[in-house]
Protein backbone atom coordinates (compact mmCIF):
# COMPACT_ATOMS: atom_id res chain seq x y z
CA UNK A 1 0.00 0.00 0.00
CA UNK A 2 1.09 3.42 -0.82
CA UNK A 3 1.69 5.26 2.56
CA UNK A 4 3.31 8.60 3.39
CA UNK A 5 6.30 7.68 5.98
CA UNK A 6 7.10 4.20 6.46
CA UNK A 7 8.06 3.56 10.16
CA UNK A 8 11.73 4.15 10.88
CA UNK A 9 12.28 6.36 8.29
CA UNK A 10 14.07 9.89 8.31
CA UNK A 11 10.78 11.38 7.52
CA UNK A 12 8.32 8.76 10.02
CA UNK A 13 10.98 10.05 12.59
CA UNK A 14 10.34 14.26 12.28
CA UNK A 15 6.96 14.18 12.43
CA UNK A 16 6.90 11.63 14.83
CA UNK A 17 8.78 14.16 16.78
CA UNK A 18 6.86 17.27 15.21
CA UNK A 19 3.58 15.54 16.56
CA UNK A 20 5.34 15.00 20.02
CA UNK A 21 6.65 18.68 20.17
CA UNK A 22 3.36 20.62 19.87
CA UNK A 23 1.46 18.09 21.82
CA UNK A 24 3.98 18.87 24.70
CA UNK A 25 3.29 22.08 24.51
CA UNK A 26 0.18 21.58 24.92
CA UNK A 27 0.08 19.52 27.77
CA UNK A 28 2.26 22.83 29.11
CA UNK A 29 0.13 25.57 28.03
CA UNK A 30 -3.16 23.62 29.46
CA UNK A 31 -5.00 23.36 26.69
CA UNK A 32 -4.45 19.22 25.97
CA UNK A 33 -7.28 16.90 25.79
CA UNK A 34 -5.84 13.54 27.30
CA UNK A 35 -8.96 12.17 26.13
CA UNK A 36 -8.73 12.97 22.49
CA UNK A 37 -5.19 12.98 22.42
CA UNK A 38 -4.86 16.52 20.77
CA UNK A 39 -5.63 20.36 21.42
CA UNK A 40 -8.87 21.57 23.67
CA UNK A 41 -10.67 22.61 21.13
CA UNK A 42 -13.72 23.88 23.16
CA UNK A 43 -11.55 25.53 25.25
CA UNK A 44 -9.12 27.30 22.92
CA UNK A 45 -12.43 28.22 20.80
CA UNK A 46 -13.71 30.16 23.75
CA UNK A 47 -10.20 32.02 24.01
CA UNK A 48 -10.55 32.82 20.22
CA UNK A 49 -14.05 33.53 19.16
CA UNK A 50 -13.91 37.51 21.10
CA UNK A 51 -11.40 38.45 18.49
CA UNK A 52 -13.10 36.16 15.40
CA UNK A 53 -14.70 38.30 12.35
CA UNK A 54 -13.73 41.83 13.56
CA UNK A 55 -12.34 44.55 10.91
CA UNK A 56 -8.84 43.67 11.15
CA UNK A 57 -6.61 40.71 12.30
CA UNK A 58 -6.12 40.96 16.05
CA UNK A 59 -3.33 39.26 18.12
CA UNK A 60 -4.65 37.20 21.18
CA UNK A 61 -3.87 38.61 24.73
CA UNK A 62 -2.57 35.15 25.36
CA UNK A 63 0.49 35.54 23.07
CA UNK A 64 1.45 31.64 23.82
CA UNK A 65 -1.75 30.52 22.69
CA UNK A 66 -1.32 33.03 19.56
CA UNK A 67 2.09 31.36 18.81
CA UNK A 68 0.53 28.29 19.10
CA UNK A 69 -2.02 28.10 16.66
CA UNK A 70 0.21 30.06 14.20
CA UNK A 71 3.31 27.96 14.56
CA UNK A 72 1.86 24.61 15.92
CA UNK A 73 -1.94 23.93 14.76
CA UNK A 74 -0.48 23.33 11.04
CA UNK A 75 3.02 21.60 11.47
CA UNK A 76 0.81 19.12 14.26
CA UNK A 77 -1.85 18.74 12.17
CA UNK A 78 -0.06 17.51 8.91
CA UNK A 79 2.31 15.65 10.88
CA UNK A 80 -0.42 13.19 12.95
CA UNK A 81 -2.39 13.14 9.56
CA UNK A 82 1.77 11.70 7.84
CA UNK A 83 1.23 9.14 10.68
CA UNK A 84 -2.11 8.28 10.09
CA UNK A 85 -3.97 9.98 12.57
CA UNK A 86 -6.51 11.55 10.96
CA UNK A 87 -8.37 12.01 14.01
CA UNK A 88 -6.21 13.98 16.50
CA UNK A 89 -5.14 15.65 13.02
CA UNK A 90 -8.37 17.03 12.72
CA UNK A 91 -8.70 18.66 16.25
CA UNK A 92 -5.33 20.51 15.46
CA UNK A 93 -6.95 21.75 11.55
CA UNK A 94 -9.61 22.62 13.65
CA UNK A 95 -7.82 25.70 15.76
CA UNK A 96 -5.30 26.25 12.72
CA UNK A 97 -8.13 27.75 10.77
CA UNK A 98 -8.06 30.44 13.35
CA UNK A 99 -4.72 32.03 12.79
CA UNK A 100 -6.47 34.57 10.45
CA UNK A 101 -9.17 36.33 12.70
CA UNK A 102 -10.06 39.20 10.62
CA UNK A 103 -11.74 40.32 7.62
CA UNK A 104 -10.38 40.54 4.31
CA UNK A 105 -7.39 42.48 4.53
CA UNK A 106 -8.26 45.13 1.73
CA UNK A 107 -11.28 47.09 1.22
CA UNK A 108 -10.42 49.22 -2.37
CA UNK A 109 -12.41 49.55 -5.57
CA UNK A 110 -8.88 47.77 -7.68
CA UNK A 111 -6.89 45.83 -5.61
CA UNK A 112 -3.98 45.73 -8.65
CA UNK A 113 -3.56 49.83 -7.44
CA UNK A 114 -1.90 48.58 -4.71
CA UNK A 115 1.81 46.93 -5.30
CA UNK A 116 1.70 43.73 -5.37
CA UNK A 117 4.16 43.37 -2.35
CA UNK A 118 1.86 45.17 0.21
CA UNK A 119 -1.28 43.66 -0.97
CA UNK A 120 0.11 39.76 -0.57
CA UNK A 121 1.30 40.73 2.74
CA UNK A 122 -1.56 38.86 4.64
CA UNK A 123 -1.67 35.69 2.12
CA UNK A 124 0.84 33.50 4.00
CA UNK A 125 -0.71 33.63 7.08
CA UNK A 126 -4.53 33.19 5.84
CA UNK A 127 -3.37 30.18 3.40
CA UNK A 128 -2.37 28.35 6.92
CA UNK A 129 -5.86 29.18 8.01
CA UNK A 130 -7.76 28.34 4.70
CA UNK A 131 -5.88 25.15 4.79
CA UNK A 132 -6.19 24.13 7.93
CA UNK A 133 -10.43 25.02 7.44
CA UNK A 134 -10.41 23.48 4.21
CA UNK A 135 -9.06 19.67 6.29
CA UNK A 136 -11.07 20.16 8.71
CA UNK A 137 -14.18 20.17 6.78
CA UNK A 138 -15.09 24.41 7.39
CA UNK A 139 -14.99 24.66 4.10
CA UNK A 140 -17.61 28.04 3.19
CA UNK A 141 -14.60 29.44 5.90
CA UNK A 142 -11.81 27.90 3.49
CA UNK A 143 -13.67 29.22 0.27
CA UNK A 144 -13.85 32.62 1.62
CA UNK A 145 -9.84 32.39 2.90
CA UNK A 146 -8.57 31.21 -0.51
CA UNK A 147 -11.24 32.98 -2.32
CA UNK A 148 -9.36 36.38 -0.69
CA UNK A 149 -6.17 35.03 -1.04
CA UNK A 150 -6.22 34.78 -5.39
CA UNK A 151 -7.66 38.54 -4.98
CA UNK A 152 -4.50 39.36 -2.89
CA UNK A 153 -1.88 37.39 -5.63
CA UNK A 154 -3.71 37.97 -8.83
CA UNK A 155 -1.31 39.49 -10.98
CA UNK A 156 -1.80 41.89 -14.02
CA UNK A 157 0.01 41.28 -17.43
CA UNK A 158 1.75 44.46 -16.60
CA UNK A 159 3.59 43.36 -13.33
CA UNK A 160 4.27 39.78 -14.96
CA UNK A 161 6.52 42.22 -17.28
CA UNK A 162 7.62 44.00 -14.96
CA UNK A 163 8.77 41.08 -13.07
CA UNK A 164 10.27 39.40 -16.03
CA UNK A 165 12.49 42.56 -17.43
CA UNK A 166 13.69 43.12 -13.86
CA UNK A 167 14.99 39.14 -13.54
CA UNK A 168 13.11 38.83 -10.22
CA UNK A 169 11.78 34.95 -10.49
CA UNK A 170 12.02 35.31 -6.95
CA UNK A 171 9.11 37.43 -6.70
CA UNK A 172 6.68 36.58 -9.64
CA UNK A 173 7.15 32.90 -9.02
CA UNK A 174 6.52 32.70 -5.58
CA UNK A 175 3.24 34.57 -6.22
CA UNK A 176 2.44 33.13 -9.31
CA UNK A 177 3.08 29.37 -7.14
CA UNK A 178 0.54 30.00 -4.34
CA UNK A 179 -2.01 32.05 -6.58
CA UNK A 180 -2.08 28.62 -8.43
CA UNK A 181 -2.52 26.54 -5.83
CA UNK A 182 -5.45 28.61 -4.49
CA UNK A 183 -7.18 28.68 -7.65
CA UNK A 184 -6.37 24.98 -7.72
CA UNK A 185 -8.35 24.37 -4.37
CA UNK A 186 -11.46 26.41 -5.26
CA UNK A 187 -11.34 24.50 -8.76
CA UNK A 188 -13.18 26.84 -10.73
CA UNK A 189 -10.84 28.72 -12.94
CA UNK A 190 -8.16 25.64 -14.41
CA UNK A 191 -7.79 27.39 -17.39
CA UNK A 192 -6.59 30.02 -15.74
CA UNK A 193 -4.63 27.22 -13.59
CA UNK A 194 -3.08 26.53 -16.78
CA UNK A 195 -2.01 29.29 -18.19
CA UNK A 196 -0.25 30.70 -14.98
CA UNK A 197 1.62 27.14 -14.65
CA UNK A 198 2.66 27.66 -18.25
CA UNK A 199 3.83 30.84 -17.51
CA UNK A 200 5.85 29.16 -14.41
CA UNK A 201 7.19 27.00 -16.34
CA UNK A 202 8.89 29.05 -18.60
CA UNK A 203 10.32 30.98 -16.62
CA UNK A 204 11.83 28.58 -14.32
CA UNK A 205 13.14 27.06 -17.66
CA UNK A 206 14.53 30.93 -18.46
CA UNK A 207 16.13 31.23 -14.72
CA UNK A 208 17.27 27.13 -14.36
CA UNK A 209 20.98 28.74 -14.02
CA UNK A 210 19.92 31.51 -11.27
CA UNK A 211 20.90 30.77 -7.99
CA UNK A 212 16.94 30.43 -6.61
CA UNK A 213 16.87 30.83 -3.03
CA UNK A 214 15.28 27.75 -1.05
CA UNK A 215 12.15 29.68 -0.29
CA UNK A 216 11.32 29.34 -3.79
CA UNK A 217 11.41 25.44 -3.48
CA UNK A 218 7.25 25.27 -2.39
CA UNK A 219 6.08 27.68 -4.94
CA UNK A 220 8.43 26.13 -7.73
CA UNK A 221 6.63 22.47 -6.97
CA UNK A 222 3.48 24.07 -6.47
CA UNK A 223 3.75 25.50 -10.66
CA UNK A 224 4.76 22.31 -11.37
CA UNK A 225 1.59 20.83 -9.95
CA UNK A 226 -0.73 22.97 -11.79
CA UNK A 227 -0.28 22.06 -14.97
CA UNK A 228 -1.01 18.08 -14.95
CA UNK A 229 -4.01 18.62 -12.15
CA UNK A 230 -5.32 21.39 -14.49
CA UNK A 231 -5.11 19.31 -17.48
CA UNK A 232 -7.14 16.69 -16.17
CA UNK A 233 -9.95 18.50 -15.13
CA UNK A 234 -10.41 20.43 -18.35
CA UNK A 235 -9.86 16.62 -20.05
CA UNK A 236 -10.55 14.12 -17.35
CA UNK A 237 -9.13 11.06 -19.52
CA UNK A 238 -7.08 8.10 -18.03
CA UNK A 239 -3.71 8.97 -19.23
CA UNK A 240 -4.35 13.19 -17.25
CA UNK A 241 -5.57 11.29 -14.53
CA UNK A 242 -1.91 9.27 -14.03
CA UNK A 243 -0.17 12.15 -14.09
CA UNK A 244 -2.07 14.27 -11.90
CA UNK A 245 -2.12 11.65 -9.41
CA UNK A 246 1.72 11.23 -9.48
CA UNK A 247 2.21 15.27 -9.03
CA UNK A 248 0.51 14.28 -5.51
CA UNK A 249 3.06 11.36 -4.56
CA UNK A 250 5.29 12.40 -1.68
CA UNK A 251 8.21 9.98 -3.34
CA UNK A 252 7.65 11.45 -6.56
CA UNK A 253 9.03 15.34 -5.00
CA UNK A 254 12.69 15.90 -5.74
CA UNK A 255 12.96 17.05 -1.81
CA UNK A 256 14.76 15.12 0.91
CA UNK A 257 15.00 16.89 3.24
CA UNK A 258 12.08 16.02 5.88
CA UNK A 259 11.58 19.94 6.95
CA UNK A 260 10.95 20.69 3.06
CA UNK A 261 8.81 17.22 2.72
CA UNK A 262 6.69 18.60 6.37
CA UNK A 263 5.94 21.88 4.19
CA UNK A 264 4.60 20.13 1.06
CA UNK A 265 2.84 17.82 2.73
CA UNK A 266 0.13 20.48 3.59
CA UNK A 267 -0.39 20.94 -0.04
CA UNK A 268 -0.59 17.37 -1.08
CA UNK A 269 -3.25 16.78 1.75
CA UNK A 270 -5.07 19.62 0.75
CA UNK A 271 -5.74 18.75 -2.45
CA UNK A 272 -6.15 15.26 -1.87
CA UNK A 273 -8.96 16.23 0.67
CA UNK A 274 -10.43 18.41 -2.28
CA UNK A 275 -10.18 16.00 -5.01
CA UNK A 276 -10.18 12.17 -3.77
CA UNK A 277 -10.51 11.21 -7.32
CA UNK A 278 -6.80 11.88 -8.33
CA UNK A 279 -5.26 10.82 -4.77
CA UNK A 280 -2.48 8.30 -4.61
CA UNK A 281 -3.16 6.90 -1.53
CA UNK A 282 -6.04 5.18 -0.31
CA UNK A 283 -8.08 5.96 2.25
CA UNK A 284 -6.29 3.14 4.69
CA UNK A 285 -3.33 5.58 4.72
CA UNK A 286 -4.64 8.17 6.84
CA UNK A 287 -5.94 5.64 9.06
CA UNK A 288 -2.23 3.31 10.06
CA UNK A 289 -2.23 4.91 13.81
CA UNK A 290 1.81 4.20 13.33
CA UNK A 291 2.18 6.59 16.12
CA UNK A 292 -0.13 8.77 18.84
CA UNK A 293 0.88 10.28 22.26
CA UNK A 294 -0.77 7.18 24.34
CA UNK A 295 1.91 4.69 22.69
CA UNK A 296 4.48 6.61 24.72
CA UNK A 297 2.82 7.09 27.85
CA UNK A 298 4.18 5.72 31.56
CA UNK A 299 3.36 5.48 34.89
CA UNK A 300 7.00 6.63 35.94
CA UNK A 301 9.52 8.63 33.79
CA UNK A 302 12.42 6.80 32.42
CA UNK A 303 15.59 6.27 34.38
CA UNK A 304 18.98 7.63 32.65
CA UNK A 305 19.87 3.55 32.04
CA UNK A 306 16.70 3.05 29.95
CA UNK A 307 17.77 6.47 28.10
CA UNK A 308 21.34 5.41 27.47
CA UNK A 309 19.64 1.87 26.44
CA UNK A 310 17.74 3.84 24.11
CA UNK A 311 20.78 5.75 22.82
CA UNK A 312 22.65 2.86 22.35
CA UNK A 313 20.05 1.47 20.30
CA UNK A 314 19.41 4.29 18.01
CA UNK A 315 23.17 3.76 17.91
CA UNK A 316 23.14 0.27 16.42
CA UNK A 317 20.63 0.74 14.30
CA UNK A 318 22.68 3.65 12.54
CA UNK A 319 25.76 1.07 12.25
CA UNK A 320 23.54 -1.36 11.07
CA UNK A 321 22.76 0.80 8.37
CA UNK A 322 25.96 1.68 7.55
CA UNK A 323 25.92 5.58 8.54
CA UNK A 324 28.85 7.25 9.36
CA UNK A 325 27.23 10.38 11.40
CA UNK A 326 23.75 10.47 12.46
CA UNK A 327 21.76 13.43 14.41
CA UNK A 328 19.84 12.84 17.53
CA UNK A 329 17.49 14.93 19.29
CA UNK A 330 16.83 15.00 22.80
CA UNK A 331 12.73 14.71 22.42
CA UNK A 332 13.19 11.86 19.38
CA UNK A 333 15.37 10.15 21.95
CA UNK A 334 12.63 10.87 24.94
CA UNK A 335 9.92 8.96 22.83
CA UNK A 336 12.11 6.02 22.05
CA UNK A 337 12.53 5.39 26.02
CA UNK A 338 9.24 6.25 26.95
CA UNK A 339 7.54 9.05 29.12
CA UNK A 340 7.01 11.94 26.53
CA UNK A 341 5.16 14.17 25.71
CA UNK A 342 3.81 13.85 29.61
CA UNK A 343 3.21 16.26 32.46
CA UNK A 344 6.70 15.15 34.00
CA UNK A 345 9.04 14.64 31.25
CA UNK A 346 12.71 14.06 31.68
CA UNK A 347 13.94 16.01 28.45
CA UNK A 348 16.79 17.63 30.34
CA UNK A 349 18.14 14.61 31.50
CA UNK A 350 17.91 13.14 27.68
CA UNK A 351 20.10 16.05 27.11
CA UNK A 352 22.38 14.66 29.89
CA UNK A 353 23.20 11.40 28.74
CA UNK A 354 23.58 12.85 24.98
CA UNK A 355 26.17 14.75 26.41
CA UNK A 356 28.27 12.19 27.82
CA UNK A 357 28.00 10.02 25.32
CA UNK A 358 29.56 13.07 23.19
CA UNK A 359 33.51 12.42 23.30
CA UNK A 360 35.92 15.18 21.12
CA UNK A 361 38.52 13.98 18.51
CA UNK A 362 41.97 15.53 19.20
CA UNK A 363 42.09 15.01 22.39
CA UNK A 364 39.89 18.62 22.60
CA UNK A 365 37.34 19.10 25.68
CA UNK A 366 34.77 21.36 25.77
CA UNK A 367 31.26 22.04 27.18
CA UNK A 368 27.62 22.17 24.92
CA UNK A 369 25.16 23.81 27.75
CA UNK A 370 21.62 22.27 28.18
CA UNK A 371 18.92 24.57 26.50
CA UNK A 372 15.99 25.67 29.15
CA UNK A 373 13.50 24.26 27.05
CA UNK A 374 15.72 20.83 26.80
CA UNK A 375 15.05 20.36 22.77
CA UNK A 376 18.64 19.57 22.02
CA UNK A 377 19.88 18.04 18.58
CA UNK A 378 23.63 16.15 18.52
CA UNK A 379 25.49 14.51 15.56
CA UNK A 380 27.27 11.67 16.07
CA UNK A 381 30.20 10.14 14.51
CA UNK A 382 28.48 6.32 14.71
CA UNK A 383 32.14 4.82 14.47
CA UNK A 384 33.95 6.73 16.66
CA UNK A 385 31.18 7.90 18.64
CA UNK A 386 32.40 11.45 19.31
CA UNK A 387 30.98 14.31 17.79
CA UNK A 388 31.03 15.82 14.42
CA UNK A 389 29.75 19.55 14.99
């Protein structure tokens, strides 16, 4: 079966420990349902809804809870739905759609009077919260988000120019990526979807020996995406199908890294969620339960022997594998011995036995001081065990 992470994998790993993270932070902040195994939703509702369809987007007086839902209800949300936990992924879409509280952000006659750059200024933040609406089934609140956010990153013929004689890719193509996939979601404009990809296109083909910056990564994919999905649903044969199906296959993104696979991953579901009839993964998928915050719950926390045992094992099964250096974090290393996320984690003391496991070529000594929070990442040399940054 086609699945998203397959356990023990790089990616399986961070956002099993994305989905850990923000669920400890719950449990911290107070708002963590132990029953449902995911954010409060009734209570965090009541915190929001005073500040919910005013003129303007207002920031919460509880500026942890604010940070929360802007930084957390997304990056939790895809990363229980990657483990197949659609359920608990739910409860966090279902806060993420707040993290635009206002009304739309402009209220002028021609939107294309202002500059492009101060009129997209509130699109990043109210594509989290269509998103997060659209997967969690609010969807007049997601039609209205992304329906706002094409009027914010429509761009004329004129600034397409403008863009194009000035060499800023940078600019245009980062627009012209998440205009597309807007337009994609509310699915009735693919001709338009079309020609803006083909415009994409080109010019990535034009600027293929620029030095693109890595924020251009998502919006470069996202151009890329437009064209086969558009082409099907303007010609819904077999052959249109194939290919927009593959454009939504996590193996199929020339991306590694698991940070830049976390980010697409929110784009893939989304449209997936929109339009089950060109998903590459069954329904099953979102269903595996591979991990959830009960699986690594105890009575007691774990001693530092059953961290080290876990160290050592993490350890082995690098050697095993035939990896020369391999980075640990202190929460990854938490879940693997048990006890976290939990009221009375031991995260500091993780940190602890990282440390002295940490020996320094050369004969050099030094000291790496415990962060407060206790999220600590080390790279090991697996063969000579000491460390490599």
């Amino acid at each position: 079966m086609n699945i998203i992470a397959r356990e023990g994998t790089a990616l399986f790993i961070y956002l099993r420990e994305r989905a850990a993270y923000w669920t400890q932070c719950l449990i911290d902040m107070g708002y963590y349902d132990f029953t449902r195994e995911g954010p409060d939703t009734g209570k965090i509702e009541d915190a929001v809804k005073p500040f919910l369809g005013l003129e303007n987007h207002t920031e919460l007086p509880d500026k942890k809870l604010d940070w929360l839902i802007e930084h957390g209800a997304i990056q939790a949300g895809i990363a229980f739905q990657g483990l197949g936990n659609l359920d608990i992924a739910s409860l966090w879409y279902q806060i993420g759609q707040y993290v635009w509280r206002g009304n739309a952000p402009w209220h002028h006659e021609n939107l294309t009077d202002l500059e492009l750059y101060v009129r997209m200024g509130s699109s990043p933040r109210q594509e989290n919260a269509a998103i997060c609406a659209a997967l969690s089934g609010a969807l007049p609140r997601a039609e209205k988000l992304f329906g706002w956010i094409v009027q914010d990153r429509t761009v004329t013929g004129a600034e397409i120019q403008y863009f194009e004689e000035a060499h800023d890719a940078y600019t245009l193509g980062t627009n012209l990526g998440y205009l597309i996939f807007a337009l994609m979601w509310l699915g009735n404009q693919w001709e338009e979807v079309a020609r803006l990809s083909e415009i994409g296109r080109r010019m990535i083909e034009k600027g293929k020996k620029d030095d693109f910056s890595s924020d251009f990564s998502t919006p470069k994919l996202l151009i890329g995406m437009g064209g086969p999905i558009s082409a099907y649903f303007l010609d819904p044969n077999p052959t249109h199908r194939e290919m927009a199906s593959n454009v939504l296959r996590l193996d199929k993104i020339p991306h590694h890294e698991s940070i830049q696979r976390l980010i697409m991953l929110r784009y893939l579901f989304t449209l997936i969620h929109r339009y089950p009839e060109i998903s590459p993964y069954p329904e099953a998928a979102f269903q595996l339960r591979m991990w959830r915050p009960s699986m690594s719950q105890r009575d007691i926390p774990p001693t530092k022997n059953e961290i080290q045992n876990a160290l050592d094992e993490i350890f082995s099964q690098a050697a095993q594998h035939s990896k020369w250096g391999i980075d640990v974090t202190s929460t990854d290393l938490h879940i693997r011995a048990g006890g976290y996320p939990a009221k009375n984690h031991q995260l500091k003391q993780c940190c602890e036995v990282m440390l002295e496991n940490v020996k320094y070529s050369g004969g050099r000594t030094g000291e790496k001081k415990i962060p407060e929070d206790g999220i600590m990442t080390v790279r090991y040399d697996v063969h000579q065990l000491y460390s490599i940054s």
